[in-house]
PDB file of N, CA and C in Angstrom:
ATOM      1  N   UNK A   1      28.911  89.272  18.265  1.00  0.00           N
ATOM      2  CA  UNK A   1      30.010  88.862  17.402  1.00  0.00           C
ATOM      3  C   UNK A   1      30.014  87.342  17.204  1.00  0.00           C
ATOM      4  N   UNK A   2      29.532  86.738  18.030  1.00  0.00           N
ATOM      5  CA  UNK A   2      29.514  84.920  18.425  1.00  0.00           C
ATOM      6  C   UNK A   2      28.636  84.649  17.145  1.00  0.00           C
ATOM      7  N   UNK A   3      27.019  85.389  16.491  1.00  0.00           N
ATOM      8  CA  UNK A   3      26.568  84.994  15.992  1.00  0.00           C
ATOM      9  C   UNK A   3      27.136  85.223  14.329  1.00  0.00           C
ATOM     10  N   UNK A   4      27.736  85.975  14.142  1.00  0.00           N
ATOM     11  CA  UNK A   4      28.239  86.623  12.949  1.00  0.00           C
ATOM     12  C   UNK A   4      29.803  85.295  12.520  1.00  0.00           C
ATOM     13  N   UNK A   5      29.930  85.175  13.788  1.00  0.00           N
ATOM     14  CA  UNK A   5      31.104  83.760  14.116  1.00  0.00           C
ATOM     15  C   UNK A   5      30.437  82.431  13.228  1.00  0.00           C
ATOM     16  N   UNK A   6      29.743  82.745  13.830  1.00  0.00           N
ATOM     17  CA  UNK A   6      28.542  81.293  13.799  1.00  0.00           C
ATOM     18  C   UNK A   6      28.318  81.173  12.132  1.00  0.00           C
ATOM     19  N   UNK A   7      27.439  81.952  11.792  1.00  0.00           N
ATOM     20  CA  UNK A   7      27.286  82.440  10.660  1.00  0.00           C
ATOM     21  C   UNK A   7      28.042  82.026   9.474  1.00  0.00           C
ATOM     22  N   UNK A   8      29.096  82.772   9.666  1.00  0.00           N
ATOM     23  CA  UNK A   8      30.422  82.503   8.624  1.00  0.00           C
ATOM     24  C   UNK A   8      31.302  80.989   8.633  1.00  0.00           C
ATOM     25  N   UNK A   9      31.108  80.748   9.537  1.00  0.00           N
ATOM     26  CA  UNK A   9      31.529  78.765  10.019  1.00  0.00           C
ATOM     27  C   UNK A   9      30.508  77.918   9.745  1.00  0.00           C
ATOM     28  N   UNK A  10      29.609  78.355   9.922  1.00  0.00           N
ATOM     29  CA  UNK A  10      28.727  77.404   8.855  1.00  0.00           C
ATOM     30  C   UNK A  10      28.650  77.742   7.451  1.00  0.00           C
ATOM     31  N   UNK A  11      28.660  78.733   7.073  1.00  0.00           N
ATOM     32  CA  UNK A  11      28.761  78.876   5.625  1.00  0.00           C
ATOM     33  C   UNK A  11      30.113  78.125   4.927  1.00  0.00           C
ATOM     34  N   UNK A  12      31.035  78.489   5.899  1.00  0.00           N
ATOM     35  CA  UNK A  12      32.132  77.746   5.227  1.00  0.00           C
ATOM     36  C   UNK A  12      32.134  76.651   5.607  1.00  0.00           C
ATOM     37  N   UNK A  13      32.072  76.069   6.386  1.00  0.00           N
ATOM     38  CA  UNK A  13      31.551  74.264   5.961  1.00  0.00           C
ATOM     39  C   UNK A  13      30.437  74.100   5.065  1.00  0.00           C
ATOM     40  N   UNK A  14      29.460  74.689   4.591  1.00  0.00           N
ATOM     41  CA  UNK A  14      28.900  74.071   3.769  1.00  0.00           C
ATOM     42  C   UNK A  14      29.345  73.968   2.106  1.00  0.00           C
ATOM     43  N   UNK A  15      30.249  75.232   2.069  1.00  0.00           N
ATOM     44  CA  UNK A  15      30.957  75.116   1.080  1.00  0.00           C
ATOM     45  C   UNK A  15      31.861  74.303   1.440  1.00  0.00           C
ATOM     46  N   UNK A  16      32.835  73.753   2.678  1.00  0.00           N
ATOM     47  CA  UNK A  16      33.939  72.322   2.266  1.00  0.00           C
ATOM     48  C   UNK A  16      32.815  71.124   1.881  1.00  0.00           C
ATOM     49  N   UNK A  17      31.677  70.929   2.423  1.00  0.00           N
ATOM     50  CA  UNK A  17      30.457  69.944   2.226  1.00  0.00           C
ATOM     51  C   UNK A  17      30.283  69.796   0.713  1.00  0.00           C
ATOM     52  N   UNK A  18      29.884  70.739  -0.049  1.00  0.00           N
ATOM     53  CA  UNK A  18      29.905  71.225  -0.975  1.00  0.00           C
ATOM     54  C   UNK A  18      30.818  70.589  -1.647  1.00  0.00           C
ATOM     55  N   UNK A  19      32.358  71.287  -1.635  1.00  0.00           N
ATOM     56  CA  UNK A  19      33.730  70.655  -2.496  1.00  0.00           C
ATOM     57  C   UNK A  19      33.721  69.817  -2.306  1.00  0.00           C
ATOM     58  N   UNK A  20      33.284  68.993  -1.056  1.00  0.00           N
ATOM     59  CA  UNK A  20      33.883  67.350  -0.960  1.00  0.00           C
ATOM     60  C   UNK A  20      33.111  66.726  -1.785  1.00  0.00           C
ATOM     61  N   UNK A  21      31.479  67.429  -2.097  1.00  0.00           N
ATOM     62  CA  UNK A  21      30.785  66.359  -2.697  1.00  0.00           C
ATOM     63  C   UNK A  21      31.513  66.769  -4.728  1.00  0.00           C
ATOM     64  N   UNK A  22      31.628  67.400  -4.749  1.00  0.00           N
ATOM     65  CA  UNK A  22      32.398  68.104  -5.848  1.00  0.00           C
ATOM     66  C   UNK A  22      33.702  66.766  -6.150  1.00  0.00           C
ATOM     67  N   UNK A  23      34.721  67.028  -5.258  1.00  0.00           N
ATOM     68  CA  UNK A  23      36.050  66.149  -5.582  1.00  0.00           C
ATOM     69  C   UNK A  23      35.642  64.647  -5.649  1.00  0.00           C
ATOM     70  N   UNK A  24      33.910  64.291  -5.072  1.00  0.00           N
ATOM     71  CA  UNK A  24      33.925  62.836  -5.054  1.00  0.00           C
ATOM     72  C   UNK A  24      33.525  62.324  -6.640  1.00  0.00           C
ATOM     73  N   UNK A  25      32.721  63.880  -7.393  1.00  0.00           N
ATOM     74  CA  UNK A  25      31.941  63.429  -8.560  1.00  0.00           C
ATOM     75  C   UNK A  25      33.450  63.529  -9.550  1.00  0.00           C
ATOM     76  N   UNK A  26      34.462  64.566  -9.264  1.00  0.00           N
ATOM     77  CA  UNK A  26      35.896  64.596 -10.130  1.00  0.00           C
ATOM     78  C   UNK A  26      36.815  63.853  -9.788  1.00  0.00           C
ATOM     79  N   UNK A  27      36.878  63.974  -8.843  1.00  0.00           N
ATOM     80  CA  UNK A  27      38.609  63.233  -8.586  1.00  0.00           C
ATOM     81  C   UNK A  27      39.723  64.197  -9.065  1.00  0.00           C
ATOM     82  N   UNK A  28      39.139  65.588  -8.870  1.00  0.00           N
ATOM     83  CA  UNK A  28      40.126  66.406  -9.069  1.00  0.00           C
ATOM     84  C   UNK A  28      40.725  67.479  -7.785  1.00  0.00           C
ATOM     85  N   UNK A  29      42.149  66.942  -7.590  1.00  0.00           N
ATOM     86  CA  UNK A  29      42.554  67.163  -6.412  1.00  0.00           C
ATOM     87  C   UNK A  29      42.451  68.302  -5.701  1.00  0.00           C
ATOM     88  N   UNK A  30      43.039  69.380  -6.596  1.00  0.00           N
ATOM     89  CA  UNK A  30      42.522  71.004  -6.192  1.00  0.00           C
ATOM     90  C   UNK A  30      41.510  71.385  -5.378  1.00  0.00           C
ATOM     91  N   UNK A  31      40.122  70.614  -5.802  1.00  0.00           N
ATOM     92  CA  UNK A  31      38.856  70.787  -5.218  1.00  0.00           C
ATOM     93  C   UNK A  31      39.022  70.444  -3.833  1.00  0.00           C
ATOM     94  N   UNK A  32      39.807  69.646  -3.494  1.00  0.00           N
ATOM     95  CA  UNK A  32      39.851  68.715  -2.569  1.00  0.00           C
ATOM     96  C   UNK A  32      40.804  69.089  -0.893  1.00  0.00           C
ATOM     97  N   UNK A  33      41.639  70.006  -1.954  1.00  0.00           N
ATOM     98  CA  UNK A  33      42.399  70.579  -1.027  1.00  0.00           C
ATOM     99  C   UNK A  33      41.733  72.215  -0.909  1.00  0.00           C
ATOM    100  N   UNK A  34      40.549  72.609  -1.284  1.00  0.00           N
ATOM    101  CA  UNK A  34      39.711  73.888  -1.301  1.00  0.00           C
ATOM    102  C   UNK A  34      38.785  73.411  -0.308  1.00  0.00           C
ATOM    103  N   UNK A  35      38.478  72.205  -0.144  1.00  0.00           N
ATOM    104  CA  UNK A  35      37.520  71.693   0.681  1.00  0.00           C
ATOM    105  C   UNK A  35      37.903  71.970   2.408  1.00  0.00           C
ATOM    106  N   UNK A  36      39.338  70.910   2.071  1.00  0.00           N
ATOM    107  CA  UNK A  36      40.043  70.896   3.392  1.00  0.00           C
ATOM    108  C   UNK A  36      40.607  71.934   4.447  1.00  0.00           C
ATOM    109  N   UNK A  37      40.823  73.064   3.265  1.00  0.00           N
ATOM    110  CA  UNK A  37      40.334  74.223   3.600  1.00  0.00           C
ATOM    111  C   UNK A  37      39.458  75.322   4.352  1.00  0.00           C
ATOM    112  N   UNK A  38      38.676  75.062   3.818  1.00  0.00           N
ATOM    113  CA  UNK A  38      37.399  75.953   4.113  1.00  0.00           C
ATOM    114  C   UNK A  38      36.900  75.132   5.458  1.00  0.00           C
ATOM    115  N   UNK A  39      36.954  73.660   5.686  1.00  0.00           N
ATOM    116  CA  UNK A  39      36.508  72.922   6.711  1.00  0.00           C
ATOM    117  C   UNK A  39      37.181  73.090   7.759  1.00  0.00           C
ATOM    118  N   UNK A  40      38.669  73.348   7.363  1.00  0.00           N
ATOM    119  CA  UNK A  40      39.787  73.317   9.109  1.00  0.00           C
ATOM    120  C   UNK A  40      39.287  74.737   9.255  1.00  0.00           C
ATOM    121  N   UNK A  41      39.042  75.804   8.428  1.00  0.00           N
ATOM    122  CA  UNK A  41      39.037  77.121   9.106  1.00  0.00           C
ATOM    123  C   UNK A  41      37.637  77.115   9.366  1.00  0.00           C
ATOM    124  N   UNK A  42      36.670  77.003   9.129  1.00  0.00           N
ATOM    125  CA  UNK A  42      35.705  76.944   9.862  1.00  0.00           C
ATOM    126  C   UNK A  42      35.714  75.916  11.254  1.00  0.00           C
ATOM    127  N   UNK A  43      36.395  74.511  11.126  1.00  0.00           N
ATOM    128  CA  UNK A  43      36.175  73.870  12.423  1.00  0.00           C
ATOM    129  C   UNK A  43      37.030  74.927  13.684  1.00  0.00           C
ATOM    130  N   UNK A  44      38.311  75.489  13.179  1.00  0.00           N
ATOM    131  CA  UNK A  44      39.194  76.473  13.848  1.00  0.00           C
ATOM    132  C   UNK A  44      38.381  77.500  14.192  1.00  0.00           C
ATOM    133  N   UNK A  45      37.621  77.770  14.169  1.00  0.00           N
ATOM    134  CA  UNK A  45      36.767  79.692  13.996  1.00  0.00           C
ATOM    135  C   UNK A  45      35.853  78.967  15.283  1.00  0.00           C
ATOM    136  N   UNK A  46      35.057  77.756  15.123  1.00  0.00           N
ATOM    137  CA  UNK A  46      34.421  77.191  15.903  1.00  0.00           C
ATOM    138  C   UNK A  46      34.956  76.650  17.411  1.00  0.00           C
ATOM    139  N   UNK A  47      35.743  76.069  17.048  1.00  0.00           N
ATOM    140  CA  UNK A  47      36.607  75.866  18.264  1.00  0.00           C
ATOM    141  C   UNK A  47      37.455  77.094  18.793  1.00  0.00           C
ATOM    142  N   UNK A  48      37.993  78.053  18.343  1.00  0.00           N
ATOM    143  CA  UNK A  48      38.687  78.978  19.137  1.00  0.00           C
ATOM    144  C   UNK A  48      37.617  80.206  19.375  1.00  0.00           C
ATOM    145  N   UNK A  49      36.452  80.445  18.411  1.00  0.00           N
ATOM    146  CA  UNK A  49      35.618  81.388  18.857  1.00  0.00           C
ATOM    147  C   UNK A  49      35.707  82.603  18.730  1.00  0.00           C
ATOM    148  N   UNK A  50      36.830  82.614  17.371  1.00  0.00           N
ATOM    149  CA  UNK A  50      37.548  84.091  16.933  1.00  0.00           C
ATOM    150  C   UNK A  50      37.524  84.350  15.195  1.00  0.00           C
ATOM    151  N   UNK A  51      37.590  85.215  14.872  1.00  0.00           N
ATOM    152  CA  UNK A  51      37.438  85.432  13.365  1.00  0.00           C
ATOM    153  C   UNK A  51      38.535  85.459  12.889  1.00  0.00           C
ATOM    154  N   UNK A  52      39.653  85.192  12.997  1.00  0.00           N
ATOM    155  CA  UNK A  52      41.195  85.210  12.553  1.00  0.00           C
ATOM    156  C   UNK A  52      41.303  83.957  11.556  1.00  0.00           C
ATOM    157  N   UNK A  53      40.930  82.758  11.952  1.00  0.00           N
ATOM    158  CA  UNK A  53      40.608  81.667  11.257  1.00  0.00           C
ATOM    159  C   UNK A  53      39.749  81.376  10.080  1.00  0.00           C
ATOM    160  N   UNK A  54      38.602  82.353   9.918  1.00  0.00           N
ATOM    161  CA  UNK A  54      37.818  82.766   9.031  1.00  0.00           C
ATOM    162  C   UNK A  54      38.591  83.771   7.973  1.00  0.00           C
ATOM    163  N   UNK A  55      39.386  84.606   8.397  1.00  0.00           N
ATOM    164  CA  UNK A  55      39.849  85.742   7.475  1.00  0.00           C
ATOM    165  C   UNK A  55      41.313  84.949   6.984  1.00  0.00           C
ATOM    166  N   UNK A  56      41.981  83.931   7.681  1.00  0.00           N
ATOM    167  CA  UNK A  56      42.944  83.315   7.248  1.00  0.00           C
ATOM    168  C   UNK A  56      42.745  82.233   5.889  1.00  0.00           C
ATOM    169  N   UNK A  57      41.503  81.775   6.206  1.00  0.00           N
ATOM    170  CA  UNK A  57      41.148  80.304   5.406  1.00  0.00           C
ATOM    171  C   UNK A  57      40.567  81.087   4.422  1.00  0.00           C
ATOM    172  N   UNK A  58      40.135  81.996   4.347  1.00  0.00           N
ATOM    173  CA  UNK A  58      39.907  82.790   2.951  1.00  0.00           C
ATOM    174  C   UNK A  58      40.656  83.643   2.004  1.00  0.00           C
ATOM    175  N   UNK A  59      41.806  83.835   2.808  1.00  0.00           N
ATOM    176  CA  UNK A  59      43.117  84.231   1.879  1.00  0.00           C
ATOM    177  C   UNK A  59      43.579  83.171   1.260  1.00  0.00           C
ATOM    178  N   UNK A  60      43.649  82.321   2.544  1.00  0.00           N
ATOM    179  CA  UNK A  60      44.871  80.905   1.844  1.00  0.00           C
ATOM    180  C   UNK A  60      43.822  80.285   0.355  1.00  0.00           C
ATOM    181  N   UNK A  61      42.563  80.177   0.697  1.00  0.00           N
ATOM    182  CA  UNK A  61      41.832  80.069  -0.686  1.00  0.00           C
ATOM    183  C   UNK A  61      42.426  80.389  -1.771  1.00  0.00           C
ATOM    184  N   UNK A  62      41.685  81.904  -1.659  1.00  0.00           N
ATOM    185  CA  UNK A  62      42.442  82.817  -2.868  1.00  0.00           C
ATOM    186  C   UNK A  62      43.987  82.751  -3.603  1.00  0.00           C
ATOM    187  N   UNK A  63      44.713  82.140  -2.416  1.00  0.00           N
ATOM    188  CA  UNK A  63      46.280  82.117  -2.657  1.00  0.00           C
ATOM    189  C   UNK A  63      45.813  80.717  -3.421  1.00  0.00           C
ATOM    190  N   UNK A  64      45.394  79.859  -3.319  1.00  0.00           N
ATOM    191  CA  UNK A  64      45.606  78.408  -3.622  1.00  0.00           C
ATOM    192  C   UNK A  64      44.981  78.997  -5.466  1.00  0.00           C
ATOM    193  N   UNK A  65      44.006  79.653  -5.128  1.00  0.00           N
ATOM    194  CA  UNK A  65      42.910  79.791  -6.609  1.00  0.00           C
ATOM    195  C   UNK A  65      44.102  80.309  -7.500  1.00  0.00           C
ATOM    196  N   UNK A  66      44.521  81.576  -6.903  1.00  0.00           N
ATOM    197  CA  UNK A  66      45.926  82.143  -7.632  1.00  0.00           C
ATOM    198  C   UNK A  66      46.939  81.603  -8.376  1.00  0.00           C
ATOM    199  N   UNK A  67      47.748  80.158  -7.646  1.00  0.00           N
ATOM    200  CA  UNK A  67      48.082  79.010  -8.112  1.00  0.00           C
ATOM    201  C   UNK A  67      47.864  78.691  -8.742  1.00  0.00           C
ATOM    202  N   UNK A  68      46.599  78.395  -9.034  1.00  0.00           N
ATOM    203  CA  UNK A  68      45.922  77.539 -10.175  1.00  0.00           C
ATOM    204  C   UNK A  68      45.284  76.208 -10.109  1.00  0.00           C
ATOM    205  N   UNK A  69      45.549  76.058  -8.523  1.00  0.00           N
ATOM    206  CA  UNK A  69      44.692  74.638  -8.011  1.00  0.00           C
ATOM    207  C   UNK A  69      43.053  74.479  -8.507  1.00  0.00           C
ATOM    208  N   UNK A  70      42.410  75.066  -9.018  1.00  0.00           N
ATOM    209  CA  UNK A  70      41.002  74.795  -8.664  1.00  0.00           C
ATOM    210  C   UNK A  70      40.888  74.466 -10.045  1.00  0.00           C
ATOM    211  N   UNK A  71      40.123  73.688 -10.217  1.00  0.00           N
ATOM    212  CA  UNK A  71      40.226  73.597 -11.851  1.00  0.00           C
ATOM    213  C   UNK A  71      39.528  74.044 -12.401  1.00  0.00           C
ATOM    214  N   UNK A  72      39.342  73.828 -13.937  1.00  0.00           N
ATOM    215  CA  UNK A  72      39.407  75.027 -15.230  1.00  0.00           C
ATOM    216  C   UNK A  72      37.788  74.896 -15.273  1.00  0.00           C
ATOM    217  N   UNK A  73      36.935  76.203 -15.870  1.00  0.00           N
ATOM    218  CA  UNK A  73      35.742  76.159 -16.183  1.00  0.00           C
ATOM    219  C   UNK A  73      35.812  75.458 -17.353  1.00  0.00           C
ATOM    220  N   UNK A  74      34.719  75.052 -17.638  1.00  0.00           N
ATOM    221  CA  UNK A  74      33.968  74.035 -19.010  1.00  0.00           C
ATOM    222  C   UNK A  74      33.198  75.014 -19.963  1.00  0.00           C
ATOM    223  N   UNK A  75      33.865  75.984 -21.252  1.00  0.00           N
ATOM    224  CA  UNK A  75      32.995  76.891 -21.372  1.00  0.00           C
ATOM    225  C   UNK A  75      31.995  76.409 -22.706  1.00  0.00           C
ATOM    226  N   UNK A  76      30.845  75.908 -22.563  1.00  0.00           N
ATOM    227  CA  UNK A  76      30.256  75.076 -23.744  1.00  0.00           C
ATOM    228  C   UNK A  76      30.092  75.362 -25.124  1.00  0.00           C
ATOM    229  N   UNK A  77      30.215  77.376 -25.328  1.00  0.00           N
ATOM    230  CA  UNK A  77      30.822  77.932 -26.336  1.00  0.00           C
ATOM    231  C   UNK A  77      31.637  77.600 -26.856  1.00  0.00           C
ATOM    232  N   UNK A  78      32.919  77.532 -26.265  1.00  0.00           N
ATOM    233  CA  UNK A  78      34.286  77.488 -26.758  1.00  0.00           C
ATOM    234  C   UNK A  78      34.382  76.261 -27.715  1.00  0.00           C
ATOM    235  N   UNK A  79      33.375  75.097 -27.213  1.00  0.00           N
ATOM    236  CA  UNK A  79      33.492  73.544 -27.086  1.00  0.00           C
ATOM    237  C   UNK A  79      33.312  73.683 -28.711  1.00  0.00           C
ATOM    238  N   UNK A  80      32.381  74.357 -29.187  1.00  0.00           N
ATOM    239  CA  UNK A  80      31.823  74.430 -30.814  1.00  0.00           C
ATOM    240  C   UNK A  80      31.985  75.140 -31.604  1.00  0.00           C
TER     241      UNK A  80
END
């Protein structure tokens, strides 16, 4: 179970890695708080050594996406 732990905490830091490098090229806040996200629940999953933190930080995502925090696709169709 430790490695499946493992697994999923690094994936999700590489996606906050990811957003952060994201919010540095936008400056768009949403991203930023998707980042901070995904990074406390993976550093949490890591440090407590339990999957509760993993299944939490991926709701609260979804809840945030739901909101409307993440910002809007660019659809290059639409553009013309």
């Amino acid at each position: 179970m430790q490695i499946v732990i493992y697994f999923f905490a690094v994936s999700f830091a590489l996606m906050a890695l990811a957003l952060m490098f994201t919010y540095q090229r936008t400056r768009h806040y949403g991203v930023f708080v998707l980042g901070i996200t995904y990074g406390a629940s993976a550093a949490l999953a890591l440090m407590l050594m339990h999957w509760w933190p993993l299944v939490a930080g991926f709701a609260l995502v979804w809840v945030l996406r739901l909101l409307g925090i993440d910002p809007d696709v660019r659809n290059e169709d639409a553009q013309q």
